[in-house]
C-alpha atoms as a PDB file:
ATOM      1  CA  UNK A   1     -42.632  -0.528-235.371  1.00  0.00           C
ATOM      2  CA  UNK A   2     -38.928  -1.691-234.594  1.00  0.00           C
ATOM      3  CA  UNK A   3     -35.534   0.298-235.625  1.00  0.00           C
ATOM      4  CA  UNK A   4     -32.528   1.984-234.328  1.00  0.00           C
ATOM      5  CA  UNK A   5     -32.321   5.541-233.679  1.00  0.00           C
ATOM      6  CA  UNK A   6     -28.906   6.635-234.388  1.00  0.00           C
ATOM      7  CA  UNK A   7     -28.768  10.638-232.259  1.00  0.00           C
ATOM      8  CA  UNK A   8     -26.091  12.337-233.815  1.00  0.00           C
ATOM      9  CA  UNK A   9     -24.357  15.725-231.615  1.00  0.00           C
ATOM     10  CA  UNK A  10     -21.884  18.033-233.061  1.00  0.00           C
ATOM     11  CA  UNK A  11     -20.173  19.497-230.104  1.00  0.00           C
ATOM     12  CA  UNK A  12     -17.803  22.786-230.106  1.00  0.00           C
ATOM     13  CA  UNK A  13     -17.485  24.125-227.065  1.00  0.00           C
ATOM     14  CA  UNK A  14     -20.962  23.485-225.926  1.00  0.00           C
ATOM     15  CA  UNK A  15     -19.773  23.103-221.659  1.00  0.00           C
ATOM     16  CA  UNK A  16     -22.535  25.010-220.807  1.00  0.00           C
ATOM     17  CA  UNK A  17     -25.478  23.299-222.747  1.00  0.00           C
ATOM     18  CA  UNK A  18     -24.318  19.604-223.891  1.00  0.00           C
ATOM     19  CA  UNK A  19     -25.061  17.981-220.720  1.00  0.00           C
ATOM     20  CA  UNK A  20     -28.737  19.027-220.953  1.00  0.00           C
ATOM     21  CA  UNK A  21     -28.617  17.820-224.782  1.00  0.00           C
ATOM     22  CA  UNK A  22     -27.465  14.693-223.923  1.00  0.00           C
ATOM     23  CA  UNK A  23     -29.885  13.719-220.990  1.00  0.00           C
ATOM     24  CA  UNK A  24     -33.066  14.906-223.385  1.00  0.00           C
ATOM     25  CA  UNK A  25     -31.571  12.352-225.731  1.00  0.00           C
ATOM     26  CA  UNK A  26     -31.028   9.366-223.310  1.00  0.00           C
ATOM     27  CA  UNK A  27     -34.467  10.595-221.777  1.00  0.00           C
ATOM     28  CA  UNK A  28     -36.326   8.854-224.885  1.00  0.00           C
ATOM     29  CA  UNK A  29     -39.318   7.102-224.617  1.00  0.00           C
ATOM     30  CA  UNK A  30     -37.693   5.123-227.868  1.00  0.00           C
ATOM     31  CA  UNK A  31     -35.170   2.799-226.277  1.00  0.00           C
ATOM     32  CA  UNK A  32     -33.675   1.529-229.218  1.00  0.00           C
ATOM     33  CA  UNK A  33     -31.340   4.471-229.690  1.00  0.00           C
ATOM     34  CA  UNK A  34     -27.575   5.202-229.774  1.00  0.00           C
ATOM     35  CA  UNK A  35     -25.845   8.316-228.866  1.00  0.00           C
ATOM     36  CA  UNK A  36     -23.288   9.678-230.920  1.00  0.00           C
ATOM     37  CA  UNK A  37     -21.834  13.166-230.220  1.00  0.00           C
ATOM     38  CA  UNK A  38     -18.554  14.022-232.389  1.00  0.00           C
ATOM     39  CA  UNK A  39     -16.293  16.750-230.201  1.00  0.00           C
ATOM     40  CA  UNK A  40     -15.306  19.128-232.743  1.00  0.00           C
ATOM     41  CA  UNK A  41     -12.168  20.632-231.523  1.00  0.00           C
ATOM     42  CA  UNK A  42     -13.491  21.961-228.448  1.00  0.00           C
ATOM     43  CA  UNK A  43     -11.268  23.984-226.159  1.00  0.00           C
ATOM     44  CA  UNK A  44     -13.479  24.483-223.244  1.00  0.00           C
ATOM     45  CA  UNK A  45     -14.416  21.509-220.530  1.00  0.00           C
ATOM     46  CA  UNK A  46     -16.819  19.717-223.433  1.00  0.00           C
ATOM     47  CA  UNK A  47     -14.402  16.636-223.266  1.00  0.00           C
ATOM     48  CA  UNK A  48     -14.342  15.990-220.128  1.00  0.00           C
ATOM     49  CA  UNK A  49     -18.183  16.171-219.801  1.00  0.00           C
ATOM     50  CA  UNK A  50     -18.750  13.763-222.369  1.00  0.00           C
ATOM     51  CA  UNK A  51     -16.214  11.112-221.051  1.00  0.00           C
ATOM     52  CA  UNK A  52     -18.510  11.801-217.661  1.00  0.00           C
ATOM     53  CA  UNK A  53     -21.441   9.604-219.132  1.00  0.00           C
ATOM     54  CA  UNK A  54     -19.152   6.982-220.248  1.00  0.00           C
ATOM     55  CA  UNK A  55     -20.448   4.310-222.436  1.00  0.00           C
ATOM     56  CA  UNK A  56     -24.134   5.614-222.484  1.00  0.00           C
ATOM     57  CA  UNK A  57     -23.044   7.479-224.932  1.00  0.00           C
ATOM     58  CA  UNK A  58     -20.057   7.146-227.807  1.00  0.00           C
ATOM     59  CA  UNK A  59     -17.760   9.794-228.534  1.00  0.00           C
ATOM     60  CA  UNK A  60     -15.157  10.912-231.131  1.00  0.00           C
ATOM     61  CA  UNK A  61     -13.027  13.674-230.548  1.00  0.00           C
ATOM     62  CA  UNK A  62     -11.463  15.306-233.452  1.00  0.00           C
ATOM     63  CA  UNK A  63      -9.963  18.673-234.676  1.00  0.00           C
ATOM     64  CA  UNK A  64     -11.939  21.788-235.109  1.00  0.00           C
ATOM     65  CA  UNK A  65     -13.331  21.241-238.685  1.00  0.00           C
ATOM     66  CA  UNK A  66     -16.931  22.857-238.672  1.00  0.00           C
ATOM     67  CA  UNK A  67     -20.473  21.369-237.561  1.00  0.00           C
ATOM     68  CA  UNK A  68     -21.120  19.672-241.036  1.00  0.00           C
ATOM     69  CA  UNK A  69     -17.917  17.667-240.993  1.00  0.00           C
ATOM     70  CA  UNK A  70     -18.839  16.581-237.147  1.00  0.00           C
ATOM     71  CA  UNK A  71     -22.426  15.662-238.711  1.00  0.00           C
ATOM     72  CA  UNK A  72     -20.540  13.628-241.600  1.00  0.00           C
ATOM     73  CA  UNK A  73     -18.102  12.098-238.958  1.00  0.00           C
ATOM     74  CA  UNK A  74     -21.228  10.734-237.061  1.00  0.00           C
ATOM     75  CA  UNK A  75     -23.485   9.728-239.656  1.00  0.00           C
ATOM     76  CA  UNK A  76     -20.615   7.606-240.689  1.00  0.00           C
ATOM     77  CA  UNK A  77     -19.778   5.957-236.924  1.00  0.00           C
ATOM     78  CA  UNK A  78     -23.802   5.753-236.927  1.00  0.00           C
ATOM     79  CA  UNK A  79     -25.323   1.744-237.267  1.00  0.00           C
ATOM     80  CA  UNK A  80     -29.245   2.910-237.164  1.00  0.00           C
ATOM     81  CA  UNK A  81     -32.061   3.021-239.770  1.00  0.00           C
ATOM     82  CA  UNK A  82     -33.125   6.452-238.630  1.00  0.00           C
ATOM     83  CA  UNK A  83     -30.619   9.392-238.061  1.00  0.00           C
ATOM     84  CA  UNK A  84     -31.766  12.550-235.915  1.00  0.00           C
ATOM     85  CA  UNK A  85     -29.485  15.281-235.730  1.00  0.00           C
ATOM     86  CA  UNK A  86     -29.544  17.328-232.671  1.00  0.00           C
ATOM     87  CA  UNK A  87     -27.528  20.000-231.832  1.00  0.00           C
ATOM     88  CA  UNK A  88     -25.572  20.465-228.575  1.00  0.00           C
ATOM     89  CA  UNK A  89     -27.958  23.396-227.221  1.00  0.00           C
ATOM     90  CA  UNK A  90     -31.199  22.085-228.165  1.00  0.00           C
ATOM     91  CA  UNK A  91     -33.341  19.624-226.779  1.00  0.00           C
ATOM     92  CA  UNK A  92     -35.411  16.959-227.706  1.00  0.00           C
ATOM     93  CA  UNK A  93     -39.570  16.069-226.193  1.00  0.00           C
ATOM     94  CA  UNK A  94     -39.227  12.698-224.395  1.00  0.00           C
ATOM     95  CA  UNK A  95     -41.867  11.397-227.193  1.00  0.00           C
ATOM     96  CA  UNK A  96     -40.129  13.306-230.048  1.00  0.00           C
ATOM     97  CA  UNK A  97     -38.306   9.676-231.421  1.00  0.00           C
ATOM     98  CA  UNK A  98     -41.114   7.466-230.772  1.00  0.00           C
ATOM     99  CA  UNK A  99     -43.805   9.858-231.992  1.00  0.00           C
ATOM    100  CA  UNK A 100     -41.905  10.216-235.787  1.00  0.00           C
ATOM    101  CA  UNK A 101     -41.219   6.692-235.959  1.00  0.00           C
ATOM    102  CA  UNK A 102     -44.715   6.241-235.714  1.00  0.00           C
ATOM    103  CA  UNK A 103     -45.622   8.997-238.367  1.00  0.00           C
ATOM    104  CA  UNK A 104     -42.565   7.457-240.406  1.00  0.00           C
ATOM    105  CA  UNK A 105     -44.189   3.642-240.086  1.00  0.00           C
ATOM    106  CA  UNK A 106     -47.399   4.558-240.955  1.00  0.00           C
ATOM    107  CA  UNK A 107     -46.954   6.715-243.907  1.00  0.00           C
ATOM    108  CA  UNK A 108     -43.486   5.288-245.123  1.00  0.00           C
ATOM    109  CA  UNK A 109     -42.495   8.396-245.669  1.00  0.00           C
ATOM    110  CA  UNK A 110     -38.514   9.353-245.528  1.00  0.00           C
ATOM    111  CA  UNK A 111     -38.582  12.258-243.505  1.00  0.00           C
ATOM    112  CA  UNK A 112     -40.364  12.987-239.968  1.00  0.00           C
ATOM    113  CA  UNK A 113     -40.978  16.721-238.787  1.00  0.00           C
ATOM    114  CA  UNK A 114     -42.168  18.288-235.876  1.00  0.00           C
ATOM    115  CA  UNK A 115     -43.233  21.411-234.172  1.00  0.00           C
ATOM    116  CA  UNK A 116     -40.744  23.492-232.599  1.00  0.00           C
ATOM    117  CA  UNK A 117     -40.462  26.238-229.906  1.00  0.00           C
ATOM    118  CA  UNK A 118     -37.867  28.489-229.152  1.00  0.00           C
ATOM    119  CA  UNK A 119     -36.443  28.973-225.847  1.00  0.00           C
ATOM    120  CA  UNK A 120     -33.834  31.006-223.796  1.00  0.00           C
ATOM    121  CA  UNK A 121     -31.681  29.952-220.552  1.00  0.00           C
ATOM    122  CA  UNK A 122     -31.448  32.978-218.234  1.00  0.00           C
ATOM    123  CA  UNK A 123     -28.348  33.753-216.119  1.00  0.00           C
ATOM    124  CA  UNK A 124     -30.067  32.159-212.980  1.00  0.00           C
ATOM    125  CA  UNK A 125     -30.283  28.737-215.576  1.00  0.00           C
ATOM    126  CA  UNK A 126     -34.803  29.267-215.311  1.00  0.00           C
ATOM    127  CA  UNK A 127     -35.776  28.261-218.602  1.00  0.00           C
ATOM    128  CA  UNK A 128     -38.282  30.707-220.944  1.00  0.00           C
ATOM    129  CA  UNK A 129     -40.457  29.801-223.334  1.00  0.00           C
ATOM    130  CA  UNK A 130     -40.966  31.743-227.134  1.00  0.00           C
ATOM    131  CA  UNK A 131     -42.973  31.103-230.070  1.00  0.00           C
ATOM    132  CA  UNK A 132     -44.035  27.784-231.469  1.00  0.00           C
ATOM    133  CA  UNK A 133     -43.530  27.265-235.085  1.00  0.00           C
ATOM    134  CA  UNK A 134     -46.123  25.095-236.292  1.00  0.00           C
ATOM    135  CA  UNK A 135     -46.106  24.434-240.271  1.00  0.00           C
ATOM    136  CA  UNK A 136     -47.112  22.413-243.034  1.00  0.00           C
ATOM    137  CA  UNK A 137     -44.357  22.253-245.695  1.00  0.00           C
ATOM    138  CA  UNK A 138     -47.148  22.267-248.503  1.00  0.00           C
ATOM    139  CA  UNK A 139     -48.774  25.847-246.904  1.00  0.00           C
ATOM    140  CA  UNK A 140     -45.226  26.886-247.878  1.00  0.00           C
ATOM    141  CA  UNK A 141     -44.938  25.696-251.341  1.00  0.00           C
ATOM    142  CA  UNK A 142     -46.471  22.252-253.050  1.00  0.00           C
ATOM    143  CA  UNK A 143     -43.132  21.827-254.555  1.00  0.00           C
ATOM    144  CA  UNK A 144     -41.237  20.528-251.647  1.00  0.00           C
ATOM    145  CA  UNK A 145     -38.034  22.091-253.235  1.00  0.00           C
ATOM    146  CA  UNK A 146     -38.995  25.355-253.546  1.00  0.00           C
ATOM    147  CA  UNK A 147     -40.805  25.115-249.772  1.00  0.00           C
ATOM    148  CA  UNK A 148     -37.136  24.183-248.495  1.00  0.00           C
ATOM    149  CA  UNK A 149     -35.089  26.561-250.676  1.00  0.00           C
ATOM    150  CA  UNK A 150     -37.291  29.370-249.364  1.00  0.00           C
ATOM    151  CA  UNK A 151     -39.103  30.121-246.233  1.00  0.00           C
ATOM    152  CA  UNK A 152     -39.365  26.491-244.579  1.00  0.00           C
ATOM    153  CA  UNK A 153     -37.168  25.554-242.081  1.00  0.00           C
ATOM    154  CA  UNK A 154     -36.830  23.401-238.894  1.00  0.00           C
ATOM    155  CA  UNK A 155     -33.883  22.860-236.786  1.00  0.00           C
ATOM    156  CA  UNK A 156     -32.219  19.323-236.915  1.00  0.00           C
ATOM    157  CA  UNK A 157     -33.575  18.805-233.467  1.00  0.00           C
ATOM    158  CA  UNK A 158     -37.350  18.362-235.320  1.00  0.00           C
ATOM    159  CA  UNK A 159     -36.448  15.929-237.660  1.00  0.00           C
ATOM    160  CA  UNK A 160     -35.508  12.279-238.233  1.00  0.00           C
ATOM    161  CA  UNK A 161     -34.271  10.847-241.380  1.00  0.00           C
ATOM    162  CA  UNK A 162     -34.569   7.329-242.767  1.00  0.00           C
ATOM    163  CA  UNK A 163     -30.939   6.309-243.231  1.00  0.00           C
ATOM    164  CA  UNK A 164     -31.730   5.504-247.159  1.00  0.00           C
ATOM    165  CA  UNK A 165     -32.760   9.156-247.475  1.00  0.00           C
ATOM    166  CA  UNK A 166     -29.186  10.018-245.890  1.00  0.00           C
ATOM    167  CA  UNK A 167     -27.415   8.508-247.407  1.00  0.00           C
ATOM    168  CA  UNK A 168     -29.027   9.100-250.975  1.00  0.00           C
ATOM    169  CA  UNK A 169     -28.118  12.623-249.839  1.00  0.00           C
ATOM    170  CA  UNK A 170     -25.073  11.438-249.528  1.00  0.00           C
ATOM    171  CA  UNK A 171     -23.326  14.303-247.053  1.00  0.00           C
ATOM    172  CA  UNK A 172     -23.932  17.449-245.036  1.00  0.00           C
ATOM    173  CA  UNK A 173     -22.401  20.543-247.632  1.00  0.00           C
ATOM    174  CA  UNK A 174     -19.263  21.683-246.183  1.00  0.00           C
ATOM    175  CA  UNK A 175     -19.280  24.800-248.094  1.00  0.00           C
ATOM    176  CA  UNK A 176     -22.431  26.431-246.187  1.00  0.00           C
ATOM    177  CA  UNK A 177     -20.793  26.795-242.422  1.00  0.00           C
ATOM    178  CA  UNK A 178     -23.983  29.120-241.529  1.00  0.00           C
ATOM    179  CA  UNK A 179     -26.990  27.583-243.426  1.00  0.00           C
ATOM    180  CA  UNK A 180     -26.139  23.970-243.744  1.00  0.00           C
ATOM    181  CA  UNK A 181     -28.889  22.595-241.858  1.00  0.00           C
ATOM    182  CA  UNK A 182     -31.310  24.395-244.167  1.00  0.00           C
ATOM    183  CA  UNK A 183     -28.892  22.894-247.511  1.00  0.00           C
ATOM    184  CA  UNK A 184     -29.259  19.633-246.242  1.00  0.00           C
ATOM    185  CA  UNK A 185     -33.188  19.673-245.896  1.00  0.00           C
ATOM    186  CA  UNK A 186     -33.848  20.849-249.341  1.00  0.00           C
ATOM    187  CA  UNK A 187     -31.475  18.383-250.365  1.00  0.00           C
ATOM    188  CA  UNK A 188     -33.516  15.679-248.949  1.00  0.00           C
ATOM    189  CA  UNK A 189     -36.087  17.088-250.846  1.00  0.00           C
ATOM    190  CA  UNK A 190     -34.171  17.374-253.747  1.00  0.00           C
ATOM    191  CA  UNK A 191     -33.932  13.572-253.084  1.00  0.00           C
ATOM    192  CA  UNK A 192     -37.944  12.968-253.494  1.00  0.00           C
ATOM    193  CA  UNK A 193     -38.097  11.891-249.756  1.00  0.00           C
ATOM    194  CA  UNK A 194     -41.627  12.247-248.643  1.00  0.00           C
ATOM    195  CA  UNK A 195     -42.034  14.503-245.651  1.00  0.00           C
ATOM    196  CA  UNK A 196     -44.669  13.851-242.889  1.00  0.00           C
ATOM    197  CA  UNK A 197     -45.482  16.224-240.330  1.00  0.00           C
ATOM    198  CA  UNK A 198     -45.815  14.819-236.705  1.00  0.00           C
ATOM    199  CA  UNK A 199     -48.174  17.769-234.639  1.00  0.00           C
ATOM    200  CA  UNK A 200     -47.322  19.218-231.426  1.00  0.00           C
ATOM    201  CA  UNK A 201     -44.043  20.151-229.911  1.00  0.00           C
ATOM    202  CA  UNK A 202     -41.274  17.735-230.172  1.00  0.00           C
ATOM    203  CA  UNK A 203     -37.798  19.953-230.541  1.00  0.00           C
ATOM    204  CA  UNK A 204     -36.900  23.143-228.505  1.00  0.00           C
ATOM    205  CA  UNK A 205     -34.640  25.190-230.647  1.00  0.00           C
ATOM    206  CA  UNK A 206     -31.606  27.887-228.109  1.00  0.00           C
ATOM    207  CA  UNK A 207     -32.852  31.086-229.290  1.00  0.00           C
ATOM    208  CA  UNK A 208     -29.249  32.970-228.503  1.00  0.00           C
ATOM    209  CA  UNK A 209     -31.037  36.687-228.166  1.00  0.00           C
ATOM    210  CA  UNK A 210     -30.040  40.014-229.452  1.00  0.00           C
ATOM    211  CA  UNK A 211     -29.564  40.789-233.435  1.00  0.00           C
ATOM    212  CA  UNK A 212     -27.314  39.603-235.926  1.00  0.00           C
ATOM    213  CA  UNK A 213     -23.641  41.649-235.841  1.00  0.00           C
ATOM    214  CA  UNK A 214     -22.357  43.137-238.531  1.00  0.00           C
ATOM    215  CA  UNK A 215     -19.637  40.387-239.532  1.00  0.00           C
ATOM    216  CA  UNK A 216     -22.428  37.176-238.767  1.00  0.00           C
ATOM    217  CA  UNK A 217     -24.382  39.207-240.984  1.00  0.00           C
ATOM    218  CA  UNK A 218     -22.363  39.321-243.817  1.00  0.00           C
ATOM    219  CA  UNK A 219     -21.631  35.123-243.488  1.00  0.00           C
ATOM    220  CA  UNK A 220     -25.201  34.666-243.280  1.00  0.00           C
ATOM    221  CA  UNK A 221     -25.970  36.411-246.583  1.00  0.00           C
ATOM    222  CA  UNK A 222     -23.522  35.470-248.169  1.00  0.00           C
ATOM    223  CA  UNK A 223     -24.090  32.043-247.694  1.00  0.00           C
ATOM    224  CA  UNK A 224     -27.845  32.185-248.225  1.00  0.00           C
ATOM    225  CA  UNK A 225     -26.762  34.211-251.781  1.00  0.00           C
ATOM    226  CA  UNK A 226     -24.205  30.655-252.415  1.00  0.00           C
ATOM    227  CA  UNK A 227     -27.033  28.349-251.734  1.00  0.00           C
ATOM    228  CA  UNK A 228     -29.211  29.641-254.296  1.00  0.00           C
ATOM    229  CA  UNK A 229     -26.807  29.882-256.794  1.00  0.00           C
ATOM    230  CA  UNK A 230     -25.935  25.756-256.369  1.00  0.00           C
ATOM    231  CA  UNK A 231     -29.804  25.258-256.475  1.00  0.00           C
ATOM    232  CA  UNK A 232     -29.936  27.577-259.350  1.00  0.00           C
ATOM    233  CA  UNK A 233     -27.521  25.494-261.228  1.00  0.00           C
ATOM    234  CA  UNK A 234     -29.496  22.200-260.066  1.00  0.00           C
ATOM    235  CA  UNK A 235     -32.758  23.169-261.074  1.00  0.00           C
ATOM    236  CA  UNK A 236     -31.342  24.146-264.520  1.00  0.00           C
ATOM    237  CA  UNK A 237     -30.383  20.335-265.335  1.00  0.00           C
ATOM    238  CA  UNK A 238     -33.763  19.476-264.715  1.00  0.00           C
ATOM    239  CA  UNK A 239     -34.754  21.919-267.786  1.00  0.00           C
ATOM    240  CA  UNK A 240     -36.595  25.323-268.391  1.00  0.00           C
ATOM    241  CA  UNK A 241     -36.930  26.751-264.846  1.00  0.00           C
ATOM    242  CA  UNK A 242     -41.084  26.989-264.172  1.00  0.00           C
ATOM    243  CA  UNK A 243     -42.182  30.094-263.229  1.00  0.00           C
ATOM    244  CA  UNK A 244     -42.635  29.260-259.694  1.00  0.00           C
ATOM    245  CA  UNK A 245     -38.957  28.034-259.425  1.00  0.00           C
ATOM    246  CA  UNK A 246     -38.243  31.421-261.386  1.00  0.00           C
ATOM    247  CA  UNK A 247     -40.015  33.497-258.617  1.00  0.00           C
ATOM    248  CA  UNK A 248     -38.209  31.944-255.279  1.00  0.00           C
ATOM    249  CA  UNK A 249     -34.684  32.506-257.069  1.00  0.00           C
ATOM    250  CA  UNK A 250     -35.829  35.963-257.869  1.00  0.00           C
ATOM    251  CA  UNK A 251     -36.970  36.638-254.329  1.00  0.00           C
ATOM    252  CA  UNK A 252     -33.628  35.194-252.795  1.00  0.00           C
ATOM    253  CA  UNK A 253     -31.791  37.224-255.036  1.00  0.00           C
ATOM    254  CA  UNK A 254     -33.814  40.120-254.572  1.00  0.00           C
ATOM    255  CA  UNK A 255     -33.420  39.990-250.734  1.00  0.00           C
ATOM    256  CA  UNK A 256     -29.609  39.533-250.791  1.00  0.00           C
ATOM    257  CA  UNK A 257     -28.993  41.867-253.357  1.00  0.00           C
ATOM    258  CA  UNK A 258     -30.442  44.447-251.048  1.00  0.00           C
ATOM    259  CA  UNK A 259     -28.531  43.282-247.965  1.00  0.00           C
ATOM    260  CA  UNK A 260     -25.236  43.400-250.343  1.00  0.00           C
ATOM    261  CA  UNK A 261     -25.883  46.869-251.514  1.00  0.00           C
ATOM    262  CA  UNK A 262     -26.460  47.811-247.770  1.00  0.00           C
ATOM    263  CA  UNK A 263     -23.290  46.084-246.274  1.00  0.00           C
ATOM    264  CA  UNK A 264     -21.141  47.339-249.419  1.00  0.00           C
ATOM    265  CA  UNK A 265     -20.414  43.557-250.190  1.00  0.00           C
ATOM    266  CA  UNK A 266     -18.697  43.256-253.421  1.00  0.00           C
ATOM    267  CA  UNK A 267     -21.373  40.521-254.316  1.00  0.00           C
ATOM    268  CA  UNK A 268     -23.870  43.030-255.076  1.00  0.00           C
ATOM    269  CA  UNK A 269     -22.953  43.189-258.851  1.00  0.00           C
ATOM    270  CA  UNK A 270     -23.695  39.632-259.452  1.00  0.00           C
ATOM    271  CA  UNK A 271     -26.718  39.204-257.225  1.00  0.00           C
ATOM    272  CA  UNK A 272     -28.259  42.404-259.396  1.00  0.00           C
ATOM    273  CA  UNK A 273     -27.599  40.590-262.456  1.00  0.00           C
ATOM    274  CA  UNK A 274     -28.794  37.359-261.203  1.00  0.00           C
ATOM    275  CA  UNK A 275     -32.210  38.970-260.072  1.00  0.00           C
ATOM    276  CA  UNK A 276     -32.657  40.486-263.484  1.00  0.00           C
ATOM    277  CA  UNK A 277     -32.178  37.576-265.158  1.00  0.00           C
ATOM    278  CA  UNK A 278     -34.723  34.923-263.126  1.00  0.00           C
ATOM    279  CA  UNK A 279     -37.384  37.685-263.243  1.00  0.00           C
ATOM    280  CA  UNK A 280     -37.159  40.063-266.273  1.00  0.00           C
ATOM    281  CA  UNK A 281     -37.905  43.145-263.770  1.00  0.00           C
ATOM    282  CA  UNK A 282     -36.168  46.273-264.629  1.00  0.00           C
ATOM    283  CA  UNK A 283     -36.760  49.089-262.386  1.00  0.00           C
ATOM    284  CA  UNK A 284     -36.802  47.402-258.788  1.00  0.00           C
ATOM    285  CA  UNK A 285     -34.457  48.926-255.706  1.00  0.00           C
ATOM    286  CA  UNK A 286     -31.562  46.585-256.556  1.00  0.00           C
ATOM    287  CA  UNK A 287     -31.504  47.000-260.321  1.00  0.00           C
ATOM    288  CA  UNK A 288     -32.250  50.713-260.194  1.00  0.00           C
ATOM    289  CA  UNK A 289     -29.192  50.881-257.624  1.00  0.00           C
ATOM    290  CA  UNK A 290     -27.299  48.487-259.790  1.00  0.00           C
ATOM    291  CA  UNK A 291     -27.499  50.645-262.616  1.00  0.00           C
ATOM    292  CA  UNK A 292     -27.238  53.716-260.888  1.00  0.00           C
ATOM    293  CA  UNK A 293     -23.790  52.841-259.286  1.00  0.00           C
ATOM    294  CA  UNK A 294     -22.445  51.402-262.739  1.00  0.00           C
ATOM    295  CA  UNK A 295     -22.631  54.989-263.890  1.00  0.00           C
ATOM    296  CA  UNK A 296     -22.448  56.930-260.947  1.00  0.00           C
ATOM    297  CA  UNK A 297     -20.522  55.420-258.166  1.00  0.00           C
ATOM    298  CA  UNK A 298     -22.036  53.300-255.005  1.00  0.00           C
ATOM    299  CA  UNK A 299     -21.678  56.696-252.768  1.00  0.00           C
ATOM    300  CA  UNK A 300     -24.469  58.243-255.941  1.00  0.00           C
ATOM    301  CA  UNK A 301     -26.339  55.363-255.780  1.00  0.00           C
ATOM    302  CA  UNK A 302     -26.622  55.212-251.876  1.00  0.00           C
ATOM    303  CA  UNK A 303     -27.868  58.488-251.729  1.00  0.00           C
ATOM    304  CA  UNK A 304     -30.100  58.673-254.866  1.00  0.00           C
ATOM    305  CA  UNK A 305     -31.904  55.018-253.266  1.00  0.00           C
ATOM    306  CA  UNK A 306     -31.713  57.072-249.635  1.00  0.00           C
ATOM    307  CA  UNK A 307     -34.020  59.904-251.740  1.00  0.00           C
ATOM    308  CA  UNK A 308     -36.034  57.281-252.938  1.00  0.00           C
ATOM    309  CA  UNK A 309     -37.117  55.596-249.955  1.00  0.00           C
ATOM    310  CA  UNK A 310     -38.323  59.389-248.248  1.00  0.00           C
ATOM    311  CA  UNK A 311     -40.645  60.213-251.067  1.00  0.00           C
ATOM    312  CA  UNK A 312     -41.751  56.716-250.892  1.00  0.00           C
ATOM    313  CA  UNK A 313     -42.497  57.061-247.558  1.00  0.00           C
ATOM    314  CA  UNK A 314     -43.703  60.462-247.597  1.00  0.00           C
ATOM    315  CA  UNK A 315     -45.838  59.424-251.016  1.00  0.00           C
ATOM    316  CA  UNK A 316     -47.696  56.580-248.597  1.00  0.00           C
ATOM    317  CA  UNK A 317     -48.050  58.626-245.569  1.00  0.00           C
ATOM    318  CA  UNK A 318     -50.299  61.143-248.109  1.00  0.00           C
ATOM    319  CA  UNK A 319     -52.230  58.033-249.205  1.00  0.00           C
ATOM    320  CA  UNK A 320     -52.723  56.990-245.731  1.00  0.00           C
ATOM    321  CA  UNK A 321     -53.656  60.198-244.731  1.00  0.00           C
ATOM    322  CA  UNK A 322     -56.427  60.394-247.348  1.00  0.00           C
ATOM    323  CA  UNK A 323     -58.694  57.468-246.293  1.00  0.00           C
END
């Protein structure tokens, strides 16, 4: 087993976390590695922590232009076979390079991933634990498209890429600033790379706390609800959409036409019509609501779906009541 490990960082203002990044990269077992962390704009004291560690690692500083353009910048300074990503508040297993190399070399497969955990910093800097996520990308889905255009996901931190597979890819997409991690997994996938999970926890993933606000709300869906419209139009050149590809559209579609209709996005039309299309269905929440503000108004509709929901509730709370 022999190869470099290009580690690529986006930083943007990451003073508080990158210096813990950084040491869990140099802190490989894998000593064949470079480490490449591409400032991105940052106005805080990131700079002048990176130019602290000198030539263990290489920097490029460069204006503010978004995490996937840092990504691009570094894949392109990057001279390994292997590219892990790792963002500048998560952290990397001292094994987690050597271990997928290994699970790379022996199944010559394209793309290594590993268990995760979550974690939080407290204000004192102790260090808390969360959930493991621990999954097989076939449970999800056989069709390694539809398991990465859906519900699996893993944070760059838990996987390493074969440089072919990267570049096949060609770049990170631009146009996804909140989802573009997930974009760029399916479009390995998309690629044929063969995926090989390595077990046990390699990658802990900064779980920030607290819910979603209003406004990152709105970017998420909204770019979830643009992703699946660009796979949409990809999986249409490859023919008649199957009726598996037909039902994960329909259930993206179906979840952000609700969140559209909630939020009062203007997207809402479009994602209704969508939904309808992929899966024929004529009288679920967002087409009954769709249909119900064409003729009514959204302030109609928001009410009549409002009545809807208490006699559904009040409907199951009789059934419940009766076993």
């Amino acid at each position: 087993m022999s190869g470099r490990v290009s580690i690529v960082i986006p930083c943007f203002n990451a003073e508080a976390t990158v210096t813990e990044t950084i040491e869990s990269a140099l802190a490989q077992t894998w000593q064949d590695i470079e480490i490449i962390v591409v400032d991105d704009g940052s106005t805080d004291r990131s700079a002048d922590i990176l130019r602290d560690f000198g030539n263990r690692i290489r920097t490029d500083f460069g204006p503010n232009r978004g995490a996937s353009a840092a990504r691009n910048r570094g894949t392109a300074l990057a001279n390994g076979g292997y590219i892990q990503y790792l963002d500048a508040d998560d952290l990397l297993a001292p094994e987690a390079i050597e271990k997928r190399l290994s699970a790379l070399d022996e199944t010559d497969a394209d793309v290594a991933y590993g268990d995760w955990q979550r974690f939080e910093t407290g204000a004192d800097g102790s260090r808390r634990l969360g959930e493991i996520v621990a999954r097989r990308m076939e449970d999800v889905d056989p069709d390694a498209e539809i398991a990465c255009a859906t519900e699996f996901w893993a944070p760059p931190a838990a996987l390493l890429y074969r440089r072919h597979i990267v570049d096949a890819i060609g770049t990170w997409n631009e146009r996804l600033p909140v989802i573009q991690d997930a974009r760029f997994l399916f479009d390995a996938a998309r690629q044929h790379a063969r995926f090989v999970r390595v077990e046990g926890v390699s990658a802990f993933y900064r779980h920030a706390g607290g819910s979603l606000s209003r406004s990152s709300e709105r970017a998420f869906i909204l770019d979830v609800y643009r992703n699946a419209i660009e796979i949409q139009s990809l999986w249409a050149t490859d023919g008649p959409l199957t009726a598996a590809r037909k039902a994960a559209l329909a259930g993206i579609f179906d979840m952000t036409a609700r969140s559209f209709f909630r939020l009062g996005m203007p997207e809402f039309d479009d994602a209704a019509v969508r939904l309808k299309t992929v899966s024929g269905r004529r009288f679920g929440y967002p087409e009954v609501a769709h249909r119900v503000t064409q003729l009514a108004g959204r302030d109609v509709a928001v009410a009549a779906v409002a009545v809807g929901a208490r006699l559904a509730r009040g409907l199951r709370s009789l059934l419940d009541s009766k076993q």
